[in-house]
Protein backbone atom coordinates (compact mmCIF):
# COMPACT_ATOMS: atom_id res chain seq x y z
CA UNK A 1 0.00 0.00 0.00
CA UNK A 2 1.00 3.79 -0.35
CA UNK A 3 2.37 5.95 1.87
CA UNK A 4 2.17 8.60 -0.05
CA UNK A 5 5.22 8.47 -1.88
CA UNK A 6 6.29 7.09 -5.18
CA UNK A 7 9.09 4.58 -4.62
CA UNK A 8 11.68 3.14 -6.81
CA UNK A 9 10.51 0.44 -8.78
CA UNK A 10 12.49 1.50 -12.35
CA UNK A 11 16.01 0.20 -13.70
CA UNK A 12 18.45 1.28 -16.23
CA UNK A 13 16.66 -0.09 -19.52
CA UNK A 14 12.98 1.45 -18.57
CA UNK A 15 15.29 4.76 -18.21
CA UNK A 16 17.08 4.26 -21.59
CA UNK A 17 13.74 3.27 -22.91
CA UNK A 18 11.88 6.07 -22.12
CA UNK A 19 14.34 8.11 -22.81
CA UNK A 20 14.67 7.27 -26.68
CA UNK A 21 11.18 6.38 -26.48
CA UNK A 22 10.53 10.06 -25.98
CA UNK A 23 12.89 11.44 -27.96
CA UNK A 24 12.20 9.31 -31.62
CA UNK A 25 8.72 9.79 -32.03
CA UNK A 26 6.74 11.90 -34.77
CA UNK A 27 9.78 14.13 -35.21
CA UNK A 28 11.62 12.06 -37.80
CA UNK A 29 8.97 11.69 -39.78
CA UNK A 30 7.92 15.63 -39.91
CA UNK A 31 11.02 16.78 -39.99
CA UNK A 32 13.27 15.02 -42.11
CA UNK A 33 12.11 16.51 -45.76
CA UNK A 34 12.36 20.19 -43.85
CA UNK A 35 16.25 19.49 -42.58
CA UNK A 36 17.06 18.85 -46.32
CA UNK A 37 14.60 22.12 -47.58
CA UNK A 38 16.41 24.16 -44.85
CA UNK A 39 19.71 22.99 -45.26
CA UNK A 40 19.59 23.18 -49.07
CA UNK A 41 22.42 20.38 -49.71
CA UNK A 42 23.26 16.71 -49.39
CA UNK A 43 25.91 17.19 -47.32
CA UNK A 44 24.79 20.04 -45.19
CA UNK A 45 21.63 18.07 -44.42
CA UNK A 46 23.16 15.36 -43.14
CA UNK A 47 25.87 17.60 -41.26
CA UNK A 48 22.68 19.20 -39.21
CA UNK A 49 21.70 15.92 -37.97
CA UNK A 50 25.17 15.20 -36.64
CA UNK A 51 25.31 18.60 -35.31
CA UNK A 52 21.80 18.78 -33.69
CA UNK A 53 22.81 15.88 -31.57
CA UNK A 54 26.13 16.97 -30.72
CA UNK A 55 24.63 20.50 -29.42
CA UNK A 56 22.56 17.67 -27.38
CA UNK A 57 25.51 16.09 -25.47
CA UNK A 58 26.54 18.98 -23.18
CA UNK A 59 22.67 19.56 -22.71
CA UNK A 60 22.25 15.94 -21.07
CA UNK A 61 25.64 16.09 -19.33
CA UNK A 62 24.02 19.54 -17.31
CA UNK A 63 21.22 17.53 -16.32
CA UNK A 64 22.80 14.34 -15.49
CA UNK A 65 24.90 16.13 -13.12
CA UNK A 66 21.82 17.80 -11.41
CA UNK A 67 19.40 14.77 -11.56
CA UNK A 68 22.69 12.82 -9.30
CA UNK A 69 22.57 15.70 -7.20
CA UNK A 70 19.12 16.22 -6.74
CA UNK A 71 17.60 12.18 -7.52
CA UNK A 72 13.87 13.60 -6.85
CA UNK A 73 10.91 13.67 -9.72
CA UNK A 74 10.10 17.23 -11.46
CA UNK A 75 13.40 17.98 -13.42
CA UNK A 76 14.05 21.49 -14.00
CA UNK A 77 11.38 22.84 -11.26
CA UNK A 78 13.53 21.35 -8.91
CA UNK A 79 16.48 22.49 -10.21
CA UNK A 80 15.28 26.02 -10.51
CA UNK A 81 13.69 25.90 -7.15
CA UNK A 82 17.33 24.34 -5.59
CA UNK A 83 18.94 27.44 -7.30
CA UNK A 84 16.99 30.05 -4.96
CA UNK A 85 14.29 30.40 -8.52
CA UNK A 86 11.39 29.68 -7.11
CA UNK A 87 9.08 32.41 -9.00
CA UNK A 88 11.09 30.78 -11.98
CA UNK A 89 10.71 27.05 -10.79
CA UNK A 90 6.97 27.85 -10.67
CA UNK A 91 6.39 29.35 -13.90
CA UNK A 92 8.95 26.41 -15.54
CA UNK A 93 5.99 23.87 -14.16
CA UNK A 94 3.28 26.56 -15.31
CA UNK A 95 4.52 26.53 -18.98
CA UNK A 96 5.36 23.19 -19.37
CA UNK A 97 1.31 22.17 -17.92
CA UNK A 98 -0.52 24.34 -20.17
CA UNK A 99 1.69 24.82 -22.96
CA UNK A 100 3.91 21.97 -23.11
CA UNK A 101 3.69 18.61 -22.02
CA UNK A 102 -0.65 18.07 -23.13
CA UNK A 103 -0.10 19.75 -26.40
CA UNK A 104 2.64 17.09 -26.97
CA UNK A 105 0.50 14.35 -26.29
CA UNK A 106 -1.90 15.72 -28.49
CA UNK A 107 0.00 16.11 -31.58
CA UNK A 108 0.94 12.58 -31.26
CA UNK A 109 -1.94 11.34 -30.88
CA UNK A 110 -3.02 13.22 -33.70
CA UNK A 111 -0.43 11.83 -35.80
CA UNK A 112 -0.35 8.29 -34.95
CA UNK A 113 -4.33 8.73 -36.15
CA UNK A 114 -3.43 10.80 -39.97
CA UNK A 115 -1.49 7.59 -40.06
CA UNK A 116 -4.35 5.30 -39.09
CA UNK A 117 -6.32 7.01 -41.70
CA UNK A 118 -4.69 5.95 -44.51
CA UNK A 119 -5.65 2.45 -44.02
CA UNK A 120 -8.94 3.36 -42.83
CA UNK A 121 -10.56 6.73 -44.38
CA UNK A 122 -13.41 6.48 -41.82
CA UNK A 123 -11.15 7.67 -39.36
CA UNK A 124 -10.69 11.51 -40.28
CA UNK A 125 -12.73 14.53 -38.68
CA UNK A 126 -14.49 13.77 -36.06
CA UNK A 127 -14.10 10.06 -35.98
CA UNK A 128 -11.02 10.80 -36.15
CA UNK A 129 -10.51 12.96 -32.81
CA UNK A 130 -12.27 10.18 -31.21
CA UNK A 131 -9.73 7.69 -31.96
CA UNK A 132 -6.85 9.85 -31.38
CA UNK A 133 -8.81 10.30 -27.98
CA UNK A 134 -9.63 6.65 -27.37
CA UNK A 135 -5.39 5.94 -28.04
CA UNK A 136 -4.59 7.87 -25.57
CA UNK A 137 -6.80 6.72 -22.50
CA UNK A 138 -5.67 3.03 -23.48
CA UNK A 139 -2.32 4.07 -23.04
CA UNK A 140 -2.71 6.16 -20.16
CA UNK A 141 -4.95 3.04 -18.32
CA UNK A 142 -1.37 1.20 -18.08
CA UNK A 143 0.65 3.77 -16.94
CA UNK A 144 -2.12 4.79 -14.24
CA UNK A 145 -1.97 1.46 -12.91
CA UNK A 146 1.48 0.16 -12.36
CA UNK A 147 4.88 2.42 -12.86
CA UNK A 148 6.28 -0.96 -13.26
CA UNK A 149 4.33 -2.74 -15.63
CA UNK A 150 4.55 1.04 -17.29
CA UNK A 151 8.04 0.60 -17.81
CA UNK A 152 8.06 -2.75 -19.43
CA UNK A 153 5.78 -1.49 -21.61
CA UNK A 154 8.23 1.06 -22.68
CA UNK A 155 10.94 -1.15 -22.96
CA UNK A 156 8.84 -3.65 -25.56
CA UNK A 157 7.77 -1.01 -27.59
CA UNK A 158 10.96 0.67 -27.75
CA UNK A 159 12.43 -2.42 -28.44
CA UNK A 160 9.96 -2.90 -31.49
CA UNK A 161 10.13 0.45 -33.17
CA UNK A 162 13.98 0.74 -33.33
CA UNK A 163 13.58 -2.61 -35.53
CA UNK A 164 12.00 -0.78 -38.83
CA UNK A 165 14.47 2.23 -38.50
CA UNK A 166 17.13 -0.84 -38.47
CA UNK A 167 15.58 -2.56 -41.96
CA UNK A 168 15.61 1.02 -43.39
CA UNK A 169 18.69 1.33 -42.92
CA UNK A 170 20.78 -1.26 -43.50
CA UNK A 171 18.27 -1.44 -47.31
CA UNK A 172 19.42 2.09 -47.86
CA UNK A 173 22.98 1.26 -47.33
CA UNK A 174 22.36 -1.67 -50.10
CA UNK A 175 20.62 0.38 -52.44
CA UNK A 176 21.56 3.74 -52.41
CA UNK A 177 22.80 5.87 -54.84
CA UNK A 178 25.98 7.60 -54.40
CA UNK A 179 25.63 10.53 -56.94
CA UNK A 180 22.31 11.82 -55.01
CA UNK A 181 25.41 12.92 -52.56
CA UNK A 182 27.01 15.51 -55.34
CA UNK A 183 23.01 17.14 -55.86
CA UNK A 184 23.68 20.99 -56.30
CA UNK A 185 21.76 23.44 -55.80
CA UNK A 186 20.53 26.44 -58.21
CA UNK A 187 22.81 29.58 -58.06
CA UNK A 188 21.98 31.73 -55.11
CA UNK A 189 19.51 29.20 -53.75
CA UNK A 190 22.06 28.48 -50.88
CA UNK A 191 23.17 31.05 -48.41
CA UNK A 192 25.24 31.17 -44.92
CA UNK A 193 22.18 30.50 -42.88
CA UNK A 194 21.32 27.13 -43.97
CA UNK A 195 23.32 25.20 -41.92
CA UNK A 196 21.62 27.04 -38.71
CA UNK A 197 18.52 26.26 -40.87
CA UNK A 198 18.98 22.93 -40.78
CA UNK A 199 20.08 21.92 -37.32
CA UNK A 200 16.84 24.30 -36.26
CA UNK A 201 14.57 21.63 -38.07
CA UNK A 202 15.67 19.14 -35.75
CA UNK A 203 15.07 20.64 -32.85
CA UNK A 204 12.04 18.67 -32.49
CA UNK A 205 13.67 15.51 -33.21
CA UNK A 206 16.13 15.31 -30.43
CA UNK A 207 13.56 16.36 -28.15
CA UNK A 208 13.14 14.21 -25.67
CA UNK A 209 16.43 12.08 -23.39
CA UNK A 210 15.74 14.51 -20.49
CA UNK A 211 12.38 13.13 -20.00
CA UNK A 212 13.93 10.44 -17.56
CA UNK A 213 15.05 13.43 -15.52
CA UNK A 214 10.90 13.75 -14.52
CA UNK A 215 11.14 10.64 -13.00
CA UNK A 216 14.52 10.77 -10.90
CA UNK A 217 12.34 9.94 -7.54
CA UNK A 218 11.18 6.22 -8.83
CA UNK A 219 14.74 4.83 -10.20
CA UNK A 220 16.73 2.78 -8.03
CA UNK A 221 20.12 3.69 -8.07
CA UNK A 222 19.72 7.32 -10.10
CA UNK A 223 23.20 7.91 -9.46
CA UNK A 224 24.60 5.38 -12.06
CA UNK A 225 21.48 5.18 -13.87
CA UNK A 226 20.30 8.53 -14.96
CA UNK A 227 23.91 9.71 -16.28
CA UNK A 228 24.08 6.18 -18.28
CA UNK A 229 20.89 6.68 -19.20
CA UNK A 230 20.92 10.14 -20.59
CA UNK A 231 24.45 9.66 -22.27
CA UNK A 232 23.89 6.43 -24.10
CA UNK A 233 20.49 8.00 -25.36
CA UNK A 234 22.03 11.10 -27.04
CA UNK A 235 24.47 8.49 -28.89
CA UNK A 236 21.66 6.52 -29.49
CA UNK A 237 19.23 8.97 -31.39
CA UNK A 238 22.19 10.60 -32.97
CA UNK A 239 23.71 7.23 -34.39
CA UNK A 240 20.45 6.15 -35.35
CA UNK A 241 19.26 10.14 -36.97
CA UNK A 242 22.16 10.05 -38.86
CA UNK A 243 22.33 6.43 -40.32
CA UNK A 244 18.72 7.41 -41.61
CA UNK A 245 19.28 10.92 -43.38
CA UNK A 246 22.54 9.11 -45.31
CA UNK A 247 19.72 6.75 -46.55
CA UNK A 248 17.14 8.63 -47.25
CA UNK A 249 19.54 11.17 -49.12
CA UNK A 250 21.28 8.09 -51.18
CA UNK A 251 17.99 6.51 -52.28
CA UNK A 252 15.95 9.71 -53.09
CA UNK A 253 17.50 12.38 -55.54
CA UNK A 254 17.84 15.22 -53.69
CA UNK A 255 15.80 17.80 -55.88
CA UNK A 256 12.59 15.38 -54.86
CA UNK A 257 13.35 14.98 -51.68
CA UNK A 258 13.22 18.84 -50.52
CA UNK A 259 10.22 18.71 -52.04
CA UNK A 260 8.39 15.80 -49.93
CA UNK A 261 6.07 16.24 -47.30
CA UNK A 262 6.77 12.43 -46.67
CA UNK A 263 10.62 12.34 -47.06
CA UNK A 264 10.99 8.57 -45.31
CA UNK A 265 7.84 7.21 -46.88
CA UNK A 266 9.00 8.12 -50.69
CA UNK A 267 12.71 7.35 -49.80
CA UNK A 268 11.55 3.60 -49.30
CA UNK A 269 9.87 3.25 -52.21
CA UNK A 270 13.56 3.71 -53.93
CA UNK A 271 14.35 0.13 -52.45
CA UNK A 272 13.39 -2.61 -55.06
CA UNK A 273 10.57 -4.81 -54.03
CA UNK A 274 9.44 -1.94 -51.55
CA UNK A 275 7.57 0.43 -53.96
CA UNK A 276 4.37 -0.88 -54.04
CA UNK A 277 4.16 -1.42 -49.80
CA UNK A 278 6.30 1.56 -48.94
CA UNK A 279 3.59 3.19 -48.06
CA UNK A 280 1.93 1.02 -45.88
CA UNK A 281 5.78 -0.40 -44.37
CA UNK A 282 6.15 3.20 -43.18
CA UNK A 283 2.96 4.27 -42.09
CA UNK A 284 2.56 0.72 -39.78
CA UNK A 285 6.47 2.02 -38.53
CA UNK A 286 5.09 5.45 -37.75
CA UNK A 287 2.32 4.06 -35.50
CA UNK A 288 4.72 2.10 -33.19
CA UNK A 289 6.95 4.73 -33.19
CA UNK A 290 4.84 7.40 -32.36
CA UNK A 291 2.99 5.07 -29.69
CA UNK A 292 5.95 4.60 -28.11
CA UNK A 293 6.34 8.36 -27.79
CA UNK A 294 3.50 8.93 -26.91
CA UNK A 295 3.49 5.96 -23.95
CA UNK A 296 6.39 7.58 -22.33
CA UNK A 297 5.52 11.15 -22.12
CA UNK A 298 2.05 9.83 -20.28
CA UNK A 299 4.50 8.20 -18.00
CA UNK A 300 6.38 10.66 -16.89
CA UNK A 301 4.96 14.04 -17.73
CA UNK A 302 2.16 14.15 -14.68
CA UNK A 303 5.32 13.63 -12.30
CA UNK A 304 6.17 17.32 -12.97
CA UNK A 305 2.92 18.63 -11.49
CA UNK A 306 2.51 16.38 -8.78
CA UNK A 307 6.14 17.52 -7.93
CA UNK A 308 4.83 21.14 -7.58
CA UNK A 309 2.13 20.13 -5.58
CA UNK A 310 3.89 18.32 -2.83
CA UNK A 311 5.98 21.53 -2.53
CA UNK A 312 2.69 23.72 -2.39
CA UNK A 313 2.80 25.28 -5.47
CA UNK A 314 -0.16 23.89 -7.54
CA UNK A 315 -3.21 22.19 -7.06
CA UNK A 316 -3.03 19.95 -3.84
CA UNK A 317 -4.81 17.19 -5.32
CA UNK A 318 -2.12 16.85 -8.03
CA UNK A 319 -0.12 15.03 -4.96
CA UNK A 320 -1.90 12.60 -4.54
CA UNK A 321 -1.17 9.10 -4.41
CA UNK A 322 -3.11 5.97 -5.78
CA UNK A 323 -3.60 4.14 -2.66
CA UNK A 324 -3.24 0.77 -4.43
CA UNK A 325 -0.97 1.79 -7.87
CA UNK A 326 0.96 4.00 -6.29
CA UNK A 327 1.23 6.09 -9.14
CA UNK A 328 0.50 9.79 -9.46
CA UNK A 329 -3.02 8.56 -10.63
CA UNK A 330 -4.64 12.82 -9.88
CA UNK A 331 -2.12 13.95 -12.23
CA UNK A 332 -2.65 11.40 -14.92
CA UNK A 333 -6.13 11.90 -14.83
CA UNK A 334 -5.96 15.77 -15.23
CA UNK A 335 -3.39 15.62 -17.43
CA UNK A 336 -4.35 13.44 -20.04
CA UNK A 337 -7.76 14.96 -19.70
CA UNK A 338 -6.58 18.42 -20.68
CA UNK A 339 -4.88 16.87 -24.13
CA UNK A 340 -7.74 15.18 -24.95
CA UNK A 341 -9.52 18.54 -25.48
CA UNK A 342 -6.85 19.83 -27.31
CA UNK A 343 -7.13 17.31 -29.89
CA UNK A 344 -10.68 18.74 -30.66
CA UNK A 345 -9.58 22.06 -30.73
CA UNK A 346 -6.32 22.14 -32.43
CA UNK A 347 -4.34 20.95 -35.01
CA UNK A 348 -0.75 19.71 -35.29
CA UNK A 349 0.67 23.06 -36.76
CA UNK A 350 -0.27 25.50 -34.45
CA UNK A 351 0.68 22.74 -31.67
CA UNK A 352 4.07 22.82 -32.75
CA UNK A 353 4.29 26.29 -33.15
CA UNK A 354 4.79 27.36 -29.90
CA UNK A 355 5.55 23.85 -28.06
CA UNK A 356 9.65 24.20 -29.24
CA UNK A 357 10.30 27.24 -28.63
CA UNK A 358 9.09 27.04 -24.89
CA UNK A 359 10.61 23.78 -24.58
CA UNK A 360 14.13 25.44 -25.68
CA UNK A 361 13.16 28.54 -23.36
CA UNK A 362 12.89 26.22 -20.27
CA UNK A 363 15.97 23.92 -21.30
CA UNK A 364 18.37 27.85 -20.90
CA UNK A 365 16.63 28.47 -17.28
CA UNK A 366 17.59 24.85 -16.59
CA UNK A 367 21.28 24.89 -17.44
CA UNK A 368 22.00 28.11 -15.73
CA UNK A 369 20.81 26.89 -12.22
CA UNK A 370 23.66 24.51 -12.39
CA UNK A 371 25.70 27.84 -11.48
CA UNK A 372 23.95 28.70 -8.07
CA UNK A 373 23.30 25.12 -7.13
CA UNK A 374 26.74 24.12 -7.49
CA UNK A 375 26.98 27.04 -4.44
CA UNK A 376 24.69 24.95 -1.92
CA UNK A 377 25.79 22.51 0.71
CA UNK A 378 23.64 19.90 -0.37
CA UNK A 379 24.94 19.85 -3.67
CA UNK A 380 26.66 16.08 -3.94
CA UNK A 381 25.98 15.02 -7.20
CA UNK A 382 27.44 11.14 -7.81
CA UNK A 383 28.27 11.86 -11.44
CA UNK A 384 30.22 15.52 -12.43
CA UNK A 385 30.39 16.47 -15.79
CA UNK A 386 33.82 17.69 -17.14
CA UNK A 387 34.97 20.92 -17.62
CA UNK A 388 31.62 22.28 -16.34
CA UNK A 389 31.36 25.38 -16.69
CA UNK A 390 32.55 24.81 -21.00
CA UNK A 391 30.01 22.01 -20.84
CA UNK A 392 27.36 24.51 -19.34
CA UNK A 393 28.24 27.39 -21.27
CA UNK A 394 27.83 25.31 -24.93
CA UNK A 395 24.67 23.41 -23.61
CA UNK A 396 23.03 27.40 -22.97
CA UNK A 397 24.47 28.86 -26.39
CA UNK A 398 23.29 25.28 -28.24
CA UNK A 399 19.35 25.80 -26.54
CA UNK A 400 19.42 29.36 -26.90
CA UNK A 401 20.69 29.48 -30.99
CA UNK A 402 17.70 26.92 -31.66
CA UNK A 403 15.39 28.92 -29.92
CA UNK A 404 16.53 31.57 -31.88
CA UNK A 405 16.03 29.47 -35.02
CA UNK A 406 12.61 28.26 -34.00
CA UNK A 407 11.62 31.84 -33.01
CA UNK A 408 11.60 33.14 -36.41
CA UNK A 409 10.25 30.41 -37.95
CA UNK A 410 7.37 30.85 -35.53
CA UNK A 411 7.29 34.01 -33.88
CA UNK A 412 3.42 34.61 -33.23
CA UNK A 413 2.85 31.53 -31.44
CA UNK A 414 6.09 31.84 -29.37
CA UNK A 415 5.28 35.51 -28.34
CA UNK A 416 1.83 34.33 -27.36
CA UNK A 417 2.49 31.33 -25.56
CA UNK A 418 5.40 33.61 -23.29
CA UNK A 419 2.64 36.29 -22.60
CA UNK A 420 -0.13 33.64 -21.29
CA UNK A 421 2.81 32.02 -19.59
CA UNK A 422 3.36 35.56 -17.58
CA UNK A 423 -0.11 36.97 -17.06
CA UNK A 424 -1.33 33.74 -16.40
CA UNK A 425 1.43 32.52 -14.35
CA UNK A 426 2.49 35.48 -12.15
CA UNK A 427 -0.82 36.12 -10.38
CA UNK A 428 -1.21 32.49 -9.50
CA UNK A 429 2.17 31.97 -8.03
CA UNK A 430 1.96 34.60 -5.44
CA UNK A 431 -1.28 33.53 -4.89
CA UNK A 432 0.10 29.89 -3.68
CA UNK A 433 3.18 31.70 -2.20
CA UNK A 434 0.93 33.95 0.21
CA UNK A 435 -0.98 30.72 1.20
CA UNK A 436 1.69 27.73 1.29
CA UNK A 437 4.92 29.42 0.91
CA UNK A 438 6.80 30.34 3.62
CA UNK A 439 5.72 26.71 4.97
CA UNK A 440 6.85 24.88 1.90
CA UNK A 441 9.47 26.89 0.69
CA UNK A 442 11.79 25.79 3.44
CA UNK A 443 10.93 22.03 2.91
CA UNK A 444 11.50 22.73 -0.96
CA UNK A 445 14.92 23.95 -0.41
CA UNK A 446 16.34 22.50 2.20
């Protein structure tokens, strides 16, 4: 029975799962066409990739060092909060409830169903939103009831989409062909930004390893684990990323493939004896990808909120814990209910308009804590990353040029979502602070 508390039930693989779990989801599959239409060459595409996850290295090294030091679930609230940030720590958890983490689950969702449709055509409008809907409470019913069984679940189906990446791959390595690599483009068409173009389209890809971070308080031994974790993700996703744009580039001629909306999907179709089921090979791929995404965010994202509410600074209910589960099972529910009316009332462009940038946004505010946490007593961590304050300075320049990037290539929806994040936020948070804080505060930080 409960106590209260969420133990430690996880190992090392359900951390490594959900970590790439998280991170490959609908991303490759948006986003792979746009790399090559930003970048605007063969070999600057491909170079993005590489260099998208390398900016992602010194990122994960920040956080493995504060998840060792501070092992408890909410990620960068508690960071921010353990840096003396708490107005900051509260609007971190504020932005990433209503802007962030249900949005996310929504676009998924909607995505694993415009793949759905194209074996059945019933399944658009309506219909549609009601599947994308029903997906997501089957999903969320294992997660609700057993953080264990959860993470096997996230370890078989990460297990089973990395396979179809793998077939792609090693195809494309048979088949491919080598002049697609010497593609050039029109005069003037290229210009000095497309590199930062490029890498900018992947932001969204390589979204994702830090998600273990959420769930620091329920894996036993987070020390070794999370920094494992975290690192052999990064090489993971990056490997894998980059195996998959060389294909992709050497089957498909690279004046089509800037053009496609469905870069992987007509890349396949290259391979001999796959053009007639490419379609359907990739779509069935995309729906146990993007259900494996979609399976670990419900995991881990409610652990963020009920975080803030054991330290007084949302909803008290969001604390709670299932009596017999012992999972956040308030926090689920509320959670998953909120993205289930989002997939009703938006679609998946305006979703990912202003999800990156705030997700970038929030990534900066975490890497800088490391500099006044490193200042506290308490601050043991088990694993130190080198040359720290290198490694801290390139993960904040890395966040803060893709933010950048993904500001101007949405700039409404990332000025919007900031000034609901304020107005909204601000009021709300001194509201809790005059009622809980000077009560919690000290059991937050100390």
């Amino acid at each position: 029975m409960s106590n209260g508390t969420l133990t430690r039930k996880l190992g090392f693989w359900s951390a490594l799962a959900i970590a790439v779990g998280t991170t490959v989801g609908s991303g490759i599959f948006v986003s792979t066409g746009d790399v090559a239409r930003a970048a605007g060459t063969p070999s600057i595409s491909i170079l993005a990739w590489i260099v998208g996850g390398i900016i992602a290295i010194p990122q994960v090294m920040v956080l493995a060092e504060l998840s060792t030091a501070y092992p408890q679930n909410g990620s960068g609230y508690v960071y921010l909060n353990k840096a003396g940030w708490r107005p900051l720590a509260f609007l971190y958890g504020w932005a990433t409830f209503w802007a962030l983490d249900p949005p996310s689950i929504s676009i998924m969702a909607l995505a694993i169903v415009s793949y759905v449709a194209s074996f059945f055509p019933f399944f658009s409008g309506i219909t549609g939103k009601l599947l994308g809907v029903a997906i997501i409470l089957i999903i969320t019913s294992i997660h609700y009831r057993s953080v264990k069984e959860g993470g096997f679940f996230q370890v078989l189906i990460t297990a089973i989409k990395i396979i179809p990446f793998i077939i792609v791959i090693v195809l494309g390595i048979m088949y491919m062909n080598p002049s697609h690599f010497s593609y050039s483009p029109a005069a003037g068409a290229a210009g000095k930004t497309s590199l930062i173009g490029g890498v900018s389209a992947t932001t969204w890809a390589y979204t994702g390893m830090a998600a273990i971070c959420f769930m620091a308080g329920e894996f036993k031994n987070p020390g070794k684990v999370l920094p494992k974790a975290l690192l052999s993700s990064v090489f993971i996703v990056l490997g894998l990323y980059t195996l998959l744009a060389v294909c992709v580039t050497g089957l498909m001629p690279f004046d089509k493939l800037i053009h496609s909306s469905a870069a992987v999907s007509d890349a396949v179709k290259y391979i001999p004896g796959f053009s007639s089921v490419a379609s359907t090979f990739v779509a069935i791929t995309a729906i146990i990808v993007i259900l494996g995404s979609l399976s670990s965010c419900i995991m881990f994202q409610p652990r963020l909120e009920f975080a803030m509410a054991k330290d007084g600074l949302f909803f008290k209910r969001f604390a709670k814990v299932h009596p017999k589960y012992e999972t956040p099972s308030f926090s689920i529910i509320i959670q998953v209910t909120y993205a289930c009316i989002l997939v009703f009332f938006s679609n998946l462009t305006e979703l990912l308009g202003y999800f990156t940038l705030i997700q970038l946004v929030i990534n900066i505010l975490d890497f800088a804590a490391i500099y006044k946490c490193r200042k506290r007593d308490d601050y043991k961590p088990i694993y130190r990353m080198p040359m720290w304050r290198i490694t801290t300075i390139l993960a904040i320049l890395g966040a803060g040029w893709l933010a950048w990037g993904t500001f101007t290539w949405a700039p409404m929806q990332g000025m919007i979502a900031a000034l609901i994040v304020i107005v909204t936020g601000l009021p709300v948070y001194y509201y809790w602070e005059k009622k809980y804080g000077s009560k919690q505060e000290k059991r937050a930080v100390s």
